[in-house]
C-alpha atoms as a PDB file:
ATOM      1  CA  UNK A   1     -23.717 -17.006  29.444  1.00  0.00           C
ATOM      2  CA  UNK A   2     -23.687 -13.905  30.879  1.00  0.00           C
ATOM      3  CA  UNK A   3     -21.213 -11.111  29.662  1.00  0.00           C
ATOM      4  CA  UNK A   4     -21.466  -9.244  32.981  1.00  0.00           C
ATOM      5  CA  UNK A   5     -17.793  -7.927  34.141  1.00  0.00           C
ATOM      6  CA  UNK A   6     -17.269  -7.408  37.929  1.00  0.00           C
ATOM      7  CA  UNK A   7     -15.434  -4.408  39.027  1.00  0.00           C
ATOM      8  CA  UNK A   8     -14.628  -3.576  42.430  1.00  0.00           C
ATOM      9  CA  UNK A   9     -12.660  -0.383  42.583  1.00  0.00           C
ATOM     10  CA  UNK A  10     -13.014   3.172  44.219  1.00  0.00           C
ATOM     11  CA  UNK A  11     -15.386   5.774  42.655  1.00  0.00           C
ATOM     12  CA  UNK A  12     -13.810   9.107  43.281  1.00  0.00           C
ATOM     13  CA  UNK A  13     -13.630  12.566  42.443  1.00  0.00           C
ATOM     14  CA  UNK A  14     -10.316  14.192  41.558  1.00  0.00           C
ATOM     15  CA  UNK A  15      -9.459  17.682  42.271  1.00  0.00           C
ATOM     16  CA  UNK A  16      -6.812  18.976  40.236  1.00  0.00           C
ATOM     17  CA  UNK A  17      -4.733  22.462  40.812  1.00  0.00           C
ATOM     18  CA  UNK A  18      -2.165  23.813  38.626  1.00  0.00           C
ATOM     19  CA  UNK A  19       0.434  25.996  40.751  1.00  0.00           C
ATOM     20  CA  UNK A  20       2.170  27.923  37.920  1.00  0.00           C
ATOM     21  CA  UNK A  21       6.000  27.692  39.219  1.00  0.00           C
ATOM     22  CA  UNK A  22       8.140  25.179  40.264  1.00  0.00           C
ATOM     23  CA  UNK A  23       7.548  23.061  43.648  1.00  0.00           C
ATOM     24  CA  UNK A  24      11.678  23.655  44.099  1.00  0.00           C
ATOM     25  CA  UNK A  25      11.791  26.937  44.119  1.00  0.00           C
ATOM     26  CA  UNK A  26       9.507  27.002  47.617  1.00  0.00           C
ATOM     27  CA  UNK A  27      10.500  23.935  49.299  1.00  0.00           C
ATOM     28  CA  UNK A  28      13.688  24.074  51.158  1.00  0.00           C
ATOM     29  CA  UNK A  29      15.377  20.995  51.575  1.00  0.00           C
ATOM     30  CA  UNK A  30      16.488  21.784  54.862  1.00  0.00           C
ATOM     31  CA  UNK A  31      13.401  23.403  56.091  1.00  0.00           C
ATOM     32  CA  UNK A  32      11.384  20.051  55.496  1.00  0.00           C
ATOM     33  CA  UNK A  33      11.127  19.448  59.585  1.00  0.00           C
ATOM     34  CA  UNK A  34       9.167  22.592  59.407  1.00  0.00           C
ATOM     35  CA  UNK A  35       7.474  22.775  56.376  1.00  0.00           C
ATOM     36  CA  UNK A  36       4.699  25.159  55.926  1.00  0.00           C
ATOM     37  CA  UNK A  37       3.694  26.472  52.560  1.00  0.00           C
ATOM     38  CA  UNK A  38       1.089  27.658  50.353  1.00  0.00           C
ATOM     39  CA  UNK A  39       0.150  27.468  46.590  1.00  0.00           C
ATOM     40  CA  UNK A  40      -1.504  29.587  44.939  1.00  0.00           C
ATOM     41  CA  UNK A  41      -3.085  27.414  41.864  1.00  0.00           C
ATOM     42  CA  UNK A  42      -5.716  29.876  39.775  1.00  0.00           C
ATOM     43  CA  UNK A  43      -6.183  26.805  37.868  1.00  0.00           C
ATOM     44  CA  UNK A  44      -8.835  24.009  39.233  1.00  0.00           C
ATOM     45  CA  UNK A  45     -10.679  21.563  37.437  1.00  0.00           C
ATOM     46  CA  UNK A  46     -13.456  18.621  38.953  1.00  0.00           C
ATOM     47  CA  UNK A  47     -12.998  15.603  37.316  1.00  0.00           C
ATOM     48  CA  UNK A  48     -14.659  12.318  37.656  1.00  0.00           C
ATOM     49  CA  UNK A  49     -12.213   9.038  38.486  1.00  0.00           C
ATOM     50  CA  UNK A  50     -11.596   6.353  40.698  1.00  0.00           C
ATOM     51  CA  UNK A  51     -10.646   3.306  39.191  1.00  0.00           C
ATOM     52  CA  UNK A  52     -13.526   0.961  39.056  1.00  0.00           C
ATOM     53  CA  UNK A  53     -15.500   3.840  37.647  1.00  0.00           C
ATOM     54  CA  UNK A  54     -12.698   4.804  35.057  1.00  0.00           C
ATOM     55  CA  UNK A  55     -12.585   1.023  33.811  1.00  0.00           C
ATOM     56  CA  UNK A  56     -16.334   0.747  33.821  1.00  0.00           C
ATOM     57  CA  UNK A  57     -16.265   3.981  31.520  1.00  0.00           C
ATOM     58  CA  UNK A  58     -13.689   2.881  28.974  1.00  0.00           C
ATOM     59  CA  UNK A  59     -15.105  -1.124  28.865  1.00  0.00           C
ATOM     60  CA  UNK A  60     -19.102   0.116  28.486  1.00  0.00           C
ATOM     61  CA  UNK A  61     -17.716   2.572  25.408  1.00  0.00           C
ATOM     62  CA  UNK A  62     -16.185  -0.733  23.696  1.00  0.00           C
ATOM     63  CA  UNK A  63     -19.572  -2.387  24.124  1.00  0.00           C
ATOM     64  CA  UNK A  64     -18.947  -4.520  27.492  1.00  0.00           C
ATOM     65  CA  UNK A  65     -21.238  -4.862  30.715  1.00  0.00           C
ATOM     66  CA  UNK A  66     -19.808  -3.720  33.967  1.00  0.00           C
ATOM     67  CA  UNK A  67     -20.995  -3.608  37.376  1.00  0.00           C
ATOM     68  CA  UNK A  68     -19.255  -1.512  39.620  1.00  0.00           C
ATOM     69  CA  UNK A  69     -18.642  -3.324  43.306  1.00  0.00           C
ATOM     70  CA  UNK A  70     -18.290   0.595  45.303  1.00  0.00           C
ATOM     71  CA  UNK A  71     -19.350   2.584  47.854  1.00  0.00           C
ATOM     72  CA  UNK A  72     -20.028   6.489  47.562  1.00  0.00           C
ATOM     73  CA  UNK A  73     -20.850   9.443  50.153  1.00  0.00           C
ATOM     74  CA  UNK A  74     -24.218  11.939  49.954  1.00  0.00           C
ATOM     75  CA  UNK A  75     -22.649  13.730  47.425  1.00  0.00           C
ATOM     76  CA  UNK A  76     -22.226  10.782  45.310  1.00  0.00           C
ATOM     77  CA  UNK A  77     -25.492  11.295  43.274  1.00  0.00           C
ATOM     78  CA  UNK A  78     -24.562  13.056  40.842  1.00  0.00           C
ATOM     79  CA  UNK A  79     -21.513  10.500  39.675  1.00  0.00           C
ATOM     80  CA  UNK A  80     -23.955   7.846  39.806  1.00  0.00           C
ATOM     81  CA  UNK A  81     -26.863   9.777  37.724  1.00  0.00           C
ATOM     82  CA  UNK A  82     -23.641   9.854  35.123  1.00  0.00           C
ATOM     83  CA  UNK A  83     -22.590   6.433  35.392  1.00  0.00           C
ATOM     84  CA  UNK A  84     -26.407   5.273  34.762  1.00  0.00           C
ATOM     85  CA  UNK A  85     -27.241   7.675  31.736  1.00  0.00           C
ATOM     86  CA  UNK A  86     -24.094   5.717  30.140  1.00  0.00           C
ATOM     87  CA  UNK A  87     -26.010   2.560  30.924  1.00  0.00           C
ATOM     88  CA  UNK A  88     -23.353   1.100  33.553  1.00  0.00           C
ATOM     89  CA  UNK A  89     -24.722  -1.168  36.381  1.00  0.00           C
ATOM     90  CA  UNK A  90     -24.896   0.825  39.723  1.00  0.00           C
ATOM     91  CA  UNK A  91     -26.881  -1.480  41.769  1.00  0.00           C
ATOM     92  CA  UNK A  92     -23.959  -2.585  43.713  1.00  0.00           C
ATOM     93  CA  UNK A  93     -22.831   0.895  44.527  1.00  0.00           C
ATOM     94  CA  UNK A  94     -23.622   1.644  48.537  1.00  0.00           C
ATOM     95  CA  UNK A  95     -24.484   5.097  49.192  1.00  0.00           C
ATOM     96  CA  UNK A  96     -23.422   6.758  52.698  1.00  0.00           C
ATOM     97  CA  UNK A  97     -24.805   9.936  53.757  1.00  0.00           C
ATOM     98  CA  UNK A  98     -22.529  10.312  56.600  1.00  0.00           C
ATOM     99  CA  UNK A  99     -19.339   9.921  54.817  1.00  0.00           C
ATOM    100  CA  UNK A 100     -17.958  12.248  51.379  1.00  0.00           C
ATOM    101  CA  UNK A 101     -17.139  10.354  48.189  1.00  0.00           C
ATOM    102  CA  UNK A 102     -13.517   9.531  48.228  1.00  0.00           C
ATOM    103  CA  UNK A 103     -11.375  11.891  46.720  1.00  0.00           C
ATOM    104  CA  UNK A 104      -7.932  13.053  45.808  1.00  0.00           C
ATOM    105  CA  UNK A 105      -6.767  16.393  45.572  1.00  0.00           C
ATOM    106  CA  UNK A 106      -3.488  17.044  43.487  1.00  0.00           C
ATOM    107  CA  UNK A 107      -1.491  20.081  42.887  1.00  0.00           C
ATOM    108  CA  UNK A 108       0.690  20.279  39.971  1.00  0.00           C
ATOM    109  CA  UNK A 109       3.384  22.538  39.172  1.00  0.00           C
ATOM    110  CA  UNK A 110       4.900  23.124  35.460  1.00  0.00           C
ATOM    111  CA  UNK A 111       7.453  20.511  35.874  1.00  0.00           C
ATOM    112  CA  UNK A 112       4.324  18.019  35.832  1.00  0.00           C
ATOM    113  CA  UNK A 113       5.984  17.238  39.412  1.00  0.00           C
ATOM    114  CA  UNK A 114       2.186  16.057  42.101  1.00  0.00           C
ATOM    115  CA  UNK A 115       1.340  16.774  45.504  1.00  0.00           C
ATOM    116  CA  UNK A 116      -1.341  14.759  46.503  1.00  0.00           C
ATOM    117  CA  UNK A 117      -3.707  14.044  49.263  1.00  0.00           C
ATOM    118  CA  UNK A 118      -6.470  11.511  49.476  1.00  0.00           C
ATOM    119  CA  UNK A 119      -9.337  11.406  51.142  1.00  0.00           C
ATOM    120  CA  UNK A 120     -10.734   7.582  50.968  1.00  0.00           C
ATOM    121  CA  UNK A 121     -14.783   8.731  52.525  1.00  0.00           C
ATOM    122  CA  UNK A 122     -17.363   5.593  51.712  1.00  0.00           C
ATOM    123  CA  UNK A 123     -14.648   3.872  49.988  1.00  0.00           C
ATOM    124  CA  UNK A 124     -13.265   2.376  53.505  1.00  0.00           C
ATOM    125  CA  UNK A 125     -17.101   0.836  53.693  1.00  0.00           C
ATOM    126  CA  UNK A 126     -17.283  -0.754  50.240  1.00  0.00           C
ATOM    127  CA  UNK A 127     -16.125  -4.063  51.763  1.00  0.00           C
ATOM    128  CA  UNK A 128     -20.186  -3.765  52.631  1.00  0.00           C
ATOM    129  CA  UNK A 129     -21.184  -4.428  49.063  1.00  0.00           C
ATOM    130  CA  UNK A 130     -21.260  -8.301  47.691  1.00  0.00           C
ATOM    131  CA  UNK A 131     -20.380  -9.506  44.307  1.00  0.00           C
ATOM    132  CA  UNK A 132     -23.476 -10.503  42.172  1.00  0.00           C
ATOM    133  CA  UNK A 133     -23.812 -13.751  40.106  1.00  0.00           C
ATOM    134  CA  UNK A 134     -23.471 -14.854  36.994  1.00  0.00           C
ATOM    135  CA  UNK A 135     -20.612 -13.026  35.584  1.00  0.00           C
ATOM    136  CA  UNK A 136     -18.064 -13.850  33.311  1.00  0.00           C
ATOM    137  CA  UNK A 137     -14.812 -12.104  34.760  1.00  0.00           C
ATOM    138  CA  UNK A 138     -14.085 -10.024  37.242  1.00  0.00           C
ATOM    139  CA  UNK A 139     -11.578  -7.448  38.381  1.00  0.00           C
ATOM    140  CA  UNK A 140     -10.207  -6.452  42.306  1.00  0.00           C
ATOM    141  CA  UNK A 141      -8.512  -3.036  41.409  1.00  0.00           C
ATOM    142  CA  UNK A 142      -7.820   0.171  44.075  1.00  0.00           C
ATOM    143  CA  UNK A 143     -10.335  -0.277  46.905  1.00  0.00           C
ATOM    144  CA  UNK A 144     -10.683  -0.163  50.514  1.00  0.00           C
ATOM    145  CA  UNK A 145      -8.493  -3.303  51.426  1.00  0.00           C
ATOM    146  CA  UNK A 146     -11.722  -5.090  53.353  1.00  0.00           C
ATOM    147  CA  UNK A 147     -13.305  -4.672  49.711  1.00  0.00           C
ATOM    148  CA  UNK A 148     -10.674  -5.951  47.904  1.00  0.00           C
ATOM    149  CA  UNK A 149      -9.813  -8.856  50.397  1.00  0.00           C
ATOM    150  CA  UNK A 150     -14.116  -9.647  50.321  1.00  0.00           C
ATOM    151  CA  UNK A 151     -14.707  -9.790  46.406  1.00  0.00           C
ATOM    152  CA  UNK A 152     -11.280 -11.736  45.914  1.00  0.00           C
ATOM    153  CA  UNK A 153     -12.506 -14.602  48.102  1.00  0.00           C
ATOM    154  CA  UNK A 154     -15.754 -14.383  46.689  1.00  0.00           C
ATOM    155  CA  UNK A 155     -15.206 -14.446  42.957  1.00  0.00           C
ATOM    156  CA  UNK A 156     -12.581 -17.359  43.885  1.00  0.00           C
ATOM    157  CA  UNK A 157     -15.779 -19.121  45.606  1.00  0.00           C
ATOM    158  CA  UNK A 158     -17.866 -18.800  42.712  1.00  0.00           C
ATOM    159  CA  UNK A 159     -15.237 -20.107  40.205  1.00  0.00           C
ATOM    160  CA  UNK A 160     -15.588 -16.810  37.876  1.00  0.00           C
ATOM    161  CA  UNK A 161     -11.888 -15.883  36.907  1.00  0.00           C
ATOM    162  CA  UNK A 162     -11.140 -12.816  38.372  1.00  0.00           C
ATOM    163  CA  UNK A 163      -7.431 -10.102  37.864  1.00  0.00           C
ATOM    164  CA  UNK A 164      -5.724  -8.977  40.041  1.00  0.00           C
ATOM    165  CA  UNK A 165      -5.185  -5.408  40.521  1.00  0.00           C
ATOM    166  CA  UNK A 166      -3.808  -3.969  43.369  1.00  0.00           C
ATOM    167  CA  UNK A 167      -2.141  -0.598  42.427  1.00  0.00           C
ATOM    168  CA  UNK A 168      -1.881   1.767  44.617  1.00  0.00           C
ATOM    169  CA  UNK A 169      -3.747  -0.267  47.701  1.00  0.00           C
ATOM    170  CA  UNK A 170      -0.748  -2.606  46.897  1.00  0.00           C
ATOM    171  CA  UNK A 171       1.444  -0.360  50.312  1.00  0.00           C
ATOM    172  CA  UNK A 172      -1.504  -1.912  52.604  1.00  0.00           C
ATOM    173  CA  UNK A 173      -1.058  -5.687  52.119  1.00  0.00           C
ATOM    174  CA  UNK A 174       1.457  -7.567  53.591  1.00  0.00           C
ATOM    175  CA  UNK A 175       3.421 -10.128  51.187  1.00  0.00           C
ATOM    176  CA  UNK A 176       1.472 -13.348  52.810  1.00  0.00           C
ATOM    177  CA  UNK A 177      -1.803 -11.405  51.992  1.00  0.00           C
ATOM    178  CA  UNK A 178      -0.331 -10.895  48.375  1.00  0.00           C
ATOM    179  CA  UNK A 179       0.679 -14.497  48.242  1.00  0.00           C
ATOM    180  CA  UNK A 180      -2.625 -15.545  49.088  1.00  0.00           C
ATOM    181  CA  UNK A 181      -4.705 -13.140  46.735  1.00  0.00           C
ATOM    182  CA  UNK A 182      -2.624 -14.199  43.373  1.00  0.00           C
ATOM    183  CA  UNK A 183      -3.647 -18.262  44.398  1.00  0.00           C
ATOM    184  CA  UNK A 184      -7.147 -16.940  44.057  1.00  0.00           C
ATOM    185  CA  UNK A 185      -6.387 -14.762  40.863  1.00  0.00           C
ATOM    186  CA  UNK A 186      -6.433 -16.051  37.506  1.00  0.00           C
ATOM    187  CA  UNK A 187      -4.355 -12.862  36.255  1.00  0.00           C
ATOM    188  CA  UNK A 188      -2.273 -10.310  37.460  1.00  0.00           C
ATOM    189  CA  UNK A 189      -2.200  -6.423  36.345  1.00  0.00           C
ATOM    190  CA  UNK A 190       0.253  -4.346  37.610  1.00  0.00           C
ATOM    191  CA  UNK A 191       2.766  -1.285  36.056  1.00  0.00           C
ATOM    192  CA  UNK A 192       6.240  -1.619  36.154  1.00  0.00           C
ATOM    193  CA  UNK A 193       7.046   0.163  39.804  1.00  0.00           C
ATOM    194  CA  UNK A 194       4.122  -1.926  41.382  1.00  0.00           C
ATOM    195  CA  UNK A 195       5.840  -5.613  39.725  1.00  0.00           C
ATOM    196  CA  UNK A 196       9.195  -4.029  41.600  1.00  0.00           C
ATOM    197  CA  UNK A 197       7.490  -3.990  44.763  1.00  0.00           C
ATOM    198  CA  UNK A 198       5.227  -7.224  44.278  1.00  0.00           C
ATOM    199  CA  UNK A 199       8.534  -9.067  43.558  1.00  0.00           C
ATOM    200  CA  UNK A 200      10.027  -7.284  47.029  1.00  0.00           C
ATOM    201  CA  UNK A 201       7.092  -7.775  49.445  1.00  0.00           C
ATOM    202  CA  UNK A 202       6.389 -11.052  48.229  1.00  0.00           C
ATOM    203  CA  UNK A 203      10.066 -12.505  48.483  1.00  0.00           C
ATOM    204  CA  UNK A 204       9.254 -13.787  44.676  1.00  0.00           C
ATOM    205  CA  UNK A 205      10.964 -13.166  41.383  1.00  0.00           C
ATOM    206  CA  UNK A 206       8.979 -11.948  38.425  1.00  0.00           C
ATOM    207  CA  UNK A 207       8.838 -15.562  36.702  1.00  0.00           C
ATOM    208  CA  UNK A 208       7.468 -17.282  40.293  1.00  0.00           C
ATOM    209  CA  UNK A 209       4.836 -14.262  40.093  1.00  0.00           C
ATOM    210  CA  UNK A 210       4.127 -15.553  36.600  1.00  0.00           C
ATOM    211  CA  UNK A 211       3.832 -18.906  37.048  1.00  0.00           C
ATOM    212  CA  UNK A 212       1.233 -18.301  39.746  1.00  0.00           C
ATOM    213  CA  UNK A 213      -1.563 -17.065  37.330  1.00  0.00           C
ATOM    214  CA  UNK A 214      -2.434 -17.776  34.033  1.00  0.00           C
ATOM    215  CA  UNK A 215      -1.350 -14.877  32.889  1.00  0.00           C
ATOM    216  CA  UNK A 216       0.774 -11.579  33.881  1.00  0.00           C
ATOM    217  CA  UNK A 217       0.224  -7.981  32.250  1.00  0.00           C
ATOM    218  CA  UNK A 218       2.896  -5.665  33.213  1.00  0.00           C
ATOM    219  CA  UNK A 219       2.695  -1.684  31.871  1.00  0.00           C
ATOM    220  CA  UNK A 220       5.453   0.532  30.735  1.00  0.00           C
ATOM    221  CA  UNK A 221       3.950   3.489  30.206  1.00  0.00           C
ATOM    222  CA  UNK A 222       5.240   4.855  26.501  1.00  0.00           C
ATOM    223  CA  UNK A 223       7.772   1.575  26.255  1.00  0.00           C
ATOM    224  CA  UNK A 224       4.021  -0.571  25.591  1.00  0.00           C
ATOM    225  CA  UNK A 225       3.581  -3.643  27.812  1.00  0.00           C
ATOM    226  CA  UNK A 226       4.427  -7.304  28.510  1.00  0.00           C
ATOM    227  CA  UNK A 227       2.293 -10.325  28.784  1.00  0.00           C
ATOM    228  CA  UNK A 228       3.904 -13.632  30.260  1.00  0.00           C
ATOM    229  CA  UNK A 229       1.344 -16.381  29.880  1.00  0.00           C
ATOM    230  CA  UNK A 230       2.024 -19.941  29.768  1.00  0.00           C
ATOM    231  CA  UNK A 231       6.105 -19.435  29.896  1.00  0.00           C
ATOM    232  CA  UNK A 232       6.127 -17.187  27.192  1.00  0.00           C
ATOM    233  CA  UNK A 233       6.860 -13.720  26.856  1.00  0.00           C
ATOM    234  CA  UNK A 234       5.332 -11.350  24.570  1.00  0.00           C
ATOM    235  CA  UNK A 235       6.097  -8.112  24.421  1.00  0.00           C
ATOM    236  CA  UNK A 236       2.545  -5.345  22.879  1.00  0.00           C
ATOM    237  CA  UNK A 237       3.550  -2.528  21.581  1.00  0.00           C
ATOM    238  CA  UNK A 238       2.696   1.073  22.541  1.00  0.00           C
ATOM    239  CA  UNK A 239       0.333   2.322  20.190  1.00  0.00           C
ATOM    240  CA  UNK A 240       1.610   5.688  19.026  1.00  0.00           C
ATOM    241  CA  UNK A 241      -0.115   9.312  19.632  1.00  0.00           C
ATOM    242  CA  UNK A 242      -0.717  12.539  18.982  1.00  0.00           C
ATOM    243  CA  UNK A 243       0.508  13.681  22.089  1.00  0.00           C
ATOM    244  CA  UNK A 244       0.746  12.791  25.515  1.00  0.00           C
ATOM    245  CA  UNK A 245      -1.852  15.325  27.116  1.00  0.00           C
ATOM    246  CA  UNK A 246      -2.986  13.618  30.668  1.00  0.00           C
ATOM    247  CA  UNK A 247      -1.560  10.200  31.880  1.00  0.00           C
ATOM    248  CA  UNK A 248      -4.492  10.533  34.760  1.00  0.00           C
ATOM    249  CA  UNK A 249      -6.526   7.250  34.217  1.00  0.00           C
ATOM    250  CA  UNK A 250      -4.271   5.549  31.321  1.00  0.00           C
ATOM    251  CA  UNK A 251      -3.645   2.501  33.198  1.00  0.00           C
ATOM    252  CA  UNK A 252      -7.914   1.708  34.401  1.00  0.00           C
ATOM    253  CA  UNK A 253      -8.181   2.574  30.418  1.00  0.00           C
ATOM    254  CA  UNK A 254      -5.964  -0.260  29.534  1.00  0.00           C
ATOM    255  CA  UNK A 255      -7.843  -2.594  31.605  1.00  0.00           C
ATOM    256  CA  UNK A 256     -11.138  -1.775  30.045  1.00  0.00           C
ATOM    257  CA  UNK A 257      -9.789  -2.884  27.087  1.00  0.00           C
ATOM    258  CA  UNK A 258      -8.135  -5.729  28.566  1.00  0.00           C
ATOM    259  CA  UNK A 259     -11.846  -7.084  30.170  1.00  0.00           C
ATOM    260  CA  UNK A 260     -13.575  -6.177  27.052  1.00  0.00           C
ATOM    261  CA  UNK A 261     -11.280  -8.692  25.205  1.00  0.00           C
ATOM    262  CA  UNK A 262     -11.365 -11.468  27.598  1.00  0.00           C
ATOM    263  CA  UNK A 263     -14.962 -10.884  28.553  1.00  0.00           C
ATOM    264  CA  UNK A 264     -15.682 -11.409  24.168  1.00  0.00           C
ATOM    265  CA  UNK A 265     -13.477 -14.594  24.664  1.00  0.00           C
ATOM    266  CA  UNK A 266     -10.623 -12.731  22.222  1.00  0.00           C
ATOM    267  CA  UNK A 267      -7.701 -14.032  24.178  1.00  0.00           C
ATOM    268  CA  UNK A 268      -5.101 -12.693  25.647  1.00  0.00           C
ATOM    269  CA  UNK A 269      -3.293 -11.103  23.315  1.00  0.00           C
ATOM    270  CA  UNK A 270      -6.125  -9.218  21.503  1.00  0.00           C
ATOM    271  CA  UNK A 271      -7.261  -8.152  25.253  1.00  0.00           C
ATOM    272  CA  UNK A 272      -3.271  -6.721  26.020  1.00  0.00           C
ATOM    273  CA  UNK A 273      -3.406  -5.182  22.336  1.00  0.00           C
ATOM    274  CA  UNK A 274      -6.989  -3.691  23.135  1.00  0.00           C
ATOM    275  CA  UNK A 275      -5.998  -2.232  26.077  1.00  0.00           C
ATOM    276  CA  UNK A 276      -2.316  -0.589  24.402  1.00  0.00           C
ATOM    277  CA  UNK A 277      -5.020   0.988  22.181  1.00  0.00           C
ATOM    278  CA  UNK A 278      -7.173   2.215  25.239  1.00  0.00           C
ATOM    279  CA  UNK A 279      -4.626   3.661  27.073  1.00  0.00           C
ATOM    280  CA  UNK A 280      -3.296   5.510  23.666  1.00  0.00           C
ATOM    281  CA  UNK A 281      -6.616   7.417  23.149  1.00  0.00           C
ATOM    282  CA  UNK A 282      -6.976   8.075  26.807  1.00  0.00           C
ATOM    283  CA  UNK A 283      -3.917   9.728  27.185  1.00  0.00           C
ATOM    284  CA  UNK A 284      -4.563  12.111  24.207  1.00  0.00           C
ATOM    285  CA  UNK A 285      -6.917  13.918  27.008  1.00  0.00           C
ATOM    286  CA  UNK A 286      -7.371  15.531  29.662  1.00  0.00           C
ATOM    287  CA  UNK A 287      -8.967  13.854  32.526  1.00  0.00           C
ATOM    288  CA  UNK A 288      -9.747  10.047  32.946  1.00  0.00           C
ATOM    289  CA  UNK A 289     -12.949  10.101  31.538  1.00  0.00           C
ATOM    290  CA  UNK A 290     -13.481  12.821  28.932  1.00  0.00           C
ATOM    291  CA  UNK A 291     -11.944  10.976  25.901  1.00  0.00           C
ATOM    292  CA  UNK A 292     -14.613   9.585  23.311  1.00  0.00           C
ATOM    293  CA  UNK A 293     -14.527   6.082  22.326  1.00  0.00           C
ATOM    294  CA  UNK A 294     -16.070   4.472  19.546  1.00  0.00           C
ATOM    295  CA  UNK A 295     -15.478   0.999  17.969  1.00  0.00           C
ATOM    296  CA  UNK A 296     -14.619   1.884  14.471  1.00  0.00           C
ATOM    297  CA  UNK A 297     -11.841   4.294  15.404  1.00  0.00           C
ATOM    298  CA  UNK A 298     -10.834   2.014  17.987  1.00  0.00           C
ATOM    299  CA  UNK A 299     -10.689  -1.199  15.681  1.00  0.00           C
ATOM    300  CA  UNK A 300      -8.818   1.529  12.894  1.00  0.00           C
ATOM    301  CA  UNK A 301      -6.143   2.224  15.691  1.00  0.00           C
ATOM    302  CA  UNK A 302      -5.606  -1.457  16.440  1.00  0.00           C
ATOM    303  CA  UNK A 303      -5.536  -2.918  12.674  1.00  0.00           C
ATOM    304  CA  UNK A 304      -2.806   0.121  12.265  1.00  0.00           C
ATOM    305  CA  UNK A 305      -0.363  -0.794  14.529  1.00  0.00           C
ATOM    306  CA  UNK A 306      -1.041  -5.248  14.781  1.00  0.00           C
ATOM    307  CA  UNK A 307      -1.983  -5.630  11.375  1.00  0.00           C
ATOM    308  CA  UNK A 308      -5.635  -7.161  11.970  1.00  0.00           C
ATOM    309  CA  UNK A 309      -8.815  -6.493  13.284  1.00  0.00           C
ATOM    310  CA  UNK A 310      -9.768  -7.470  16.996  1.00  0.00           C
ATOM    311  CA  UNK A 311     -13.408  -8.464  15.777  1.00  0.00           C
END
């Protein structure tokens, strides 16, 4: 059977600025009609992101075989030349030369407080790429919504069980069009804010959201995570840190834990514990995908904090 994990997700480029002072201090509360100002940030770093790509990263580090479901711009070459030399499928990635790799751009001041804009480029013509068979699960995180709408209904056709991941896309779909996606889902993956607004756009309460997959991961940041599966509720702990250095990619590094342990048929508690562990070393970092991985230290962290091994 083949181990091959389907992610469709953006591939991006984040530009981060550091403005060293205090957003407050320059925006006016009642000047907001008229706003107009200007940062000066002598701090700038390029990283690479976008979720597919930052769940691809952390799920081929554990061992896993992903296949990213994109689409980049002409200067996309150089992110893919990366994502091959770590041995990550990139034959489903659509190149555009007329259109820029998405990308965000984020200030930051010193109160960790984000301004952000972001440019979406080839990702609005991912919806162009088609799922390849066999696989054994797949994953519909942050894409353009064509994409996301495309690869739902076909990894539902093909009877390959598929989360549910709609993050920040989750503003573009209407609550039918949620409805509809989790009947096709087998499991839904969503942070604490975005199971607020699922429960509000849908017109459904937590437990009906539940009870609609076979299984519900929900993410609280440093207060760990839930999984509801089959009526129950357990509750995976947050696996402690060194220190919290970059949050940036901490949720796409929990779900490439989270695939790696369904994908190795570990269950769904291992997965949710794998991915508590993920998101615990990315965060120790700077940048969604500049944090090593390796299978000893992760299987260390794990046994530390659970009490067992996850293989």
């Amino acid at each position: 059977m083949s181990k091959r994990v389907l992610i469709s997700g953006s591939v991006a480029y984040d530009t981060i600025m550091v403005f060293d002072g205090h957003f407050k201090d320059h925006i006016l509360p009642d000047r907001v009609h008229m706003l107009n100002v200007s940062f000066l940030t002598p701090r700038l770093t390029r990283q690479f992101g976008g979720c597919a790509a930052n769940i691809a990263y952390n799920l081929r580090a554990l061992g896993g075989s992903p296949t990213v479901l994109a689409a980049v711009g002409r200067d996309g070459a150089e992110y893919i030349a990366r994502l091959k030399a770590m041995d990550i499928d990139t034959s489903s990635i659509l190149s555009c030369d007329e259109l820029f790799t998405a990308q965000a751009f984020i200030t930051t001041d010193l109160a960790d407080n984000q301004i952000t804009a972001f440019h979406p480029g080839a990702m609005a013509r991912a919806h162009e790429v088609a799922a390849v068979f066999p696989s054994t699960w797949g994953i519909v995180a942050p894409n353009g919504k064509d994409a996301m709408l495309r690869h739902a209904k076909e990894l539902t056709e093909a009877g390959v069980p598929w989360i549910f991941d709609p993050g920040q896309a989750l503003p573009m779909f209407s609550g039918e069009e949620l409805t509809s996606l989790l009947k096709g889902a087998t499991a839904l993956a969503v942070n604490d804010y975005e199971c607020q607004l699922m429960v509000e756009k849908t017109g459904r309460a937590q437990a009906e959201l539940a009870e609609s997959v076979e299984a519900m991961i929900i993410t609280r940041g440093a207060q760990g995570s839930i999984l509801l599966q089959g009526g129950r509720r357990e509750e995976i702990a947050c696996v402690p840190i060194a220190s919290a250095v970059d949050p940036t990619g901490c949720g796409d590094a929990y779900r490439g834990g989270l695939l790696y342990g369904l994908a190795s048929d570990l269950g769904w508690s291992v997965a949710a514990r794998l991915g508590s562990v993920m998101g615990a070393i990315k965060i120790e970092q700077h940048g969604p995908q500049n944090h090593s991985i390796d299978r000893e230290s992760v299987a260390a962290r794990y046994r530390a904090v659970f009490g067992a091994m996850p293989w």
